[in-house]
Structure formats: structure tokens, C-alpha cells
C-alpha atoms as a PDB file:
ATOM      1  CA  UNK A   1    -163.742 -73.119  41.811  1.00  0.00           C
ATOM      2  CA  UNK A   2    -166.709 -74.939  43.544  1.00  0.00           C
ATOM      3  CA  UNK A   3    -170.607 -74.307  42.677  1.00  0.00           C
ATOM      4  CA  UNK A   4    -170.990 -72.312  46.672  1.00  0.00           C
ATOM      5  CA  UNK A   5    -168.034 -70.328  45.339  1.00  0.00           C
ATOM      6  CA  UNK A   6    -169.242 -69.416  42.114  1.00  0.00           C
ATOM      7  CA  UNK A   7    -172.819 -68.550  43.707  1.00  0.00           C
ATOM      8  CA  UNK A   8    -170.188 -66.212  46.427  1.00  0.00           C
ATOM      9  CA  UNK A   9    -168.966 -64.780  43.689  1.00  0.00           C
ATOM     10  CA  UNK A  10    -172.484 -63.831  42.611  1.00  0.00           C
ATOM     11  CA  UNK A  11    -173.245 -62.584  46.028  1.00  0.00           C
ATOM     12  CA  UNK A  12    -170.109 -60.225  46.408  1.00  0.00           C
ATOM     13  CA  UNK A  13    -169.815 -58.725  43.141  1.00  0.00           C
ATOM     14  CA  UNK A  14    -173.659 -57.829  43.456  1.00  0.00           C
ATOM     15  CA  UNK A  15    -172.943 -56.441  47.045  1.00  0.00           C
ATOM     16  CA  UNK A  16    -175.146 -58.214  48.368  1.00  0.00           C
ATOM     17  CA  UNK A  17    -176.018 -59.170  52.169  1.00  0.00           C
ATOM     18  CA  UNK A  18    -176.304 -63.184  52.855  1.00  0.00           C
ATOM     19  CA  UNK A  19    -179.527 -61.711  53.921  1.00  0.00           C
ATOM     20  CA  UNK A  20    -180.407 -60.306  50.711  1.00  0.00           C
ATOM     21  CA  UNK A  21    -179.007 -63.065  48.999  1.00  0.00           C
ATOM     22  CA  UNK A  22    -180.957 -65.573  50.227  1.00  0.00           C
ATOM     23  CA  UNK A  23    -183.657 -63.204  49.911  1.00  0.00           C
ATOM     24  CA  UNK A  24    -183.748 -63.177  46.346  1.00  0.00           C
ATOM     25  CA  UNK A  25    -182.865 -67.144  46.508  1.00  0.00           C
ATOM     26  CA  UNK A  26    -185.904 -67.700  48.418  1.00  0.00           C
ATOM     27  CA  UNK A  27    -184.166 -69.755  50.991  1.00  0.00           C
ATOM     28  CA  UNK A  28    -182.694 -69.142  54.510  1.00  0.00           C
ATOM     29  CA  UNK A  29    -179.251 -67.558  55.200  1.00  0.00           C
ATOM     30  CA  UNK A  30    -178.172 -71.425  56.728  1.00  0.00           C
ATOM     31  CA  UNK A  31    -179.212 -72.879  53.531  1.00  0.00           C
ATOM     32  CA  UNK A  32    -176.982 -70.131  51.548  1.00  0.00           C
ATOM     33  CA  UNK A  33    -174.246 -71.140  54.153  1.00  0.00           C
ATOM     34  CA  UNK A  34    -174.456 -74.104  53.774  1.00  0.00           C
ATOM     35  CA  UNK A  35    -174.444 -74.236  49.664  1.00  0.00           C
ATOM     36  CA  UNK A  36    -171.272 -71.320  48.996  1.00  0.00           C
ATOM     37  CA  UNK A  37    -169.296 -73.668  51.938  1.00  0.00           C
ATOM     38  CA  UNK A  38    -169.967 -76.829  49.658  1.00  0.00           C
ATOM     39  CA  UNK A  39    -172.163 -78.551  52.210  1.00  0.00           C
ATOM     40  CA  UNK A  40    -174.870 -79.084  49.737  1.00  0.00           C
ATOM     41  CA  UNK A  41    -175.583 -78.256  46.275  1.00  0.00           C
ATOM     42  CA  UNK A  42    -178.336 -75.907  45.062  1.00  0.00           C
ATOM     43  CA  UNK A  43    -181.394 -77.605  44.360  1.00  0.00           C
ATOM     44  CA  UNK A  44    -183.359 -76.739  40.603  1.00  0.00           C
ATOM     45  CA  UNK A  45    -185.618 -74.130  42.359  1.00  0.00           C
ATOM     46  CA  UNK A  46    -182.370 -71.860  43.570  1.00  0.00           C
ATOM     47  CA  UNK A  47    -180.172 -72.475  40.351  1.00  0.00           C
ATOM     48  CA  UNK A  48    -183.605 -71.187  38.349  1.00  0.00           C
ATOM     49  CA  UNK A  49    -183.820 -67.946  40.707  1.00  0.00           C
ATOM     50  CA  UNK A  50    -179.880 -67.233  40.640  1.00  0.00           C
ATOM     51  CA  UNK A  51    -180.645 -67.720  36.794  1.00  0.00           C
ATOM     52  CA  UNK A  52    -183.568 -65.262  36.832  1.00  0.00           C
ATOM     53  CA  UNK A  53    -182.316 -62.627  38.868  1.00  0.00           C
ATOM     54  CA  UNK A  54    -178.671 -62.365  37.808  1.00  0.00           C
ATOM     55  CA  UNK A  55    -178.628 -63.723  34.085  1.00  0.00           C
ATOM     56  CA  UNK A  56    -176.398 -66.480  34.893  1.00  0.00           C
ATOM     57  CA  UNK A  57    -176.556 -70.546  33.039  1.00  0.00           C
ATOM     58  CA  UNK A  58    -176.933 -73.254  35.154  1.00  0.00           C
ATOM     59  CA  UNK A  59    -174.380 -74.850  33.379  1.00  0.00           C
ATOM     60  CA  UNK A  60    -171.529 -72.043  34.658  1.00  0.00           C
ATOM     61  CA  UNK A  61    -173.342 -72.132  38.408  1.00  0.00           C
ATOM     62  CA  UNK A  62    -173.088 -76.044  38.453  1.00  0.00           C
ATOM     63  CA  UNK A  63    -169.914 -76.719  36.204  1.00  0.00           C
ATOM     64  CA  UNK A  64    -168.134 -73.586  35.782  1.00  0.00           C
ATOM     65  CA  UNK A  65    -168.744 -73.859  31.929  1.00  0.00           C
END
């Protein structure tokens, strides 16, 4: 599984919105888009806020690990 799918994962089992996602991401819903469909990876500002608000490691949202 990719980093944008991991980070969907995130997303659906938190029922989340891509609005609310990004929300809480701080970025815009194309940017989310673009990330979970593997256009571009998350920069260090948006893997520390998926680490802050859902208690996930970089290291699983980047690698899987």
C-alpha cells in the first residue's frame, strides 16, 4: 500500500470528509487529492499533523513500517 493510501485509510476509518481531512491537515482538499492518489508525497508539516491528530509514526505513514 502507497503513503496517499495509508493517509485514505486514516481518512475513512476516522469518517472523515476530504473536507475535514484536509481541515485538520491544514492544507486544501486538491492537495489531499493529490497526496492519497500518489501525485505527491506529504511534506514534514502534514506527516507532523496526521501524527498529532491521529497518533500515527511517520515511519508507518511514509513506509508502512
Amino acid at each position: 500500500e502507497s503513503c496517499g493510501g495509508r493517509i485514505a485509510d486514516i481518512q475513512d476509518k476516522n469518517k472523515l470528509s476530504s473536507f475535514q481531512m484536509a481541515g485538520l491537515l491544514n492544507i486544501s482538499e486538491k492537495e489531499l487529492a493529490d497526496i492519497v492518489n500518489g501525485k505527491t508525497l506529504p511534506d514534514i508539516r502534514v506527516l507532523n499533523n496526521l501524527k498529532q491528530n491521529f497518533k500515527v509514526s511517520i515511519d508507518w505513514v511514509l513506509y508502512g513500517e
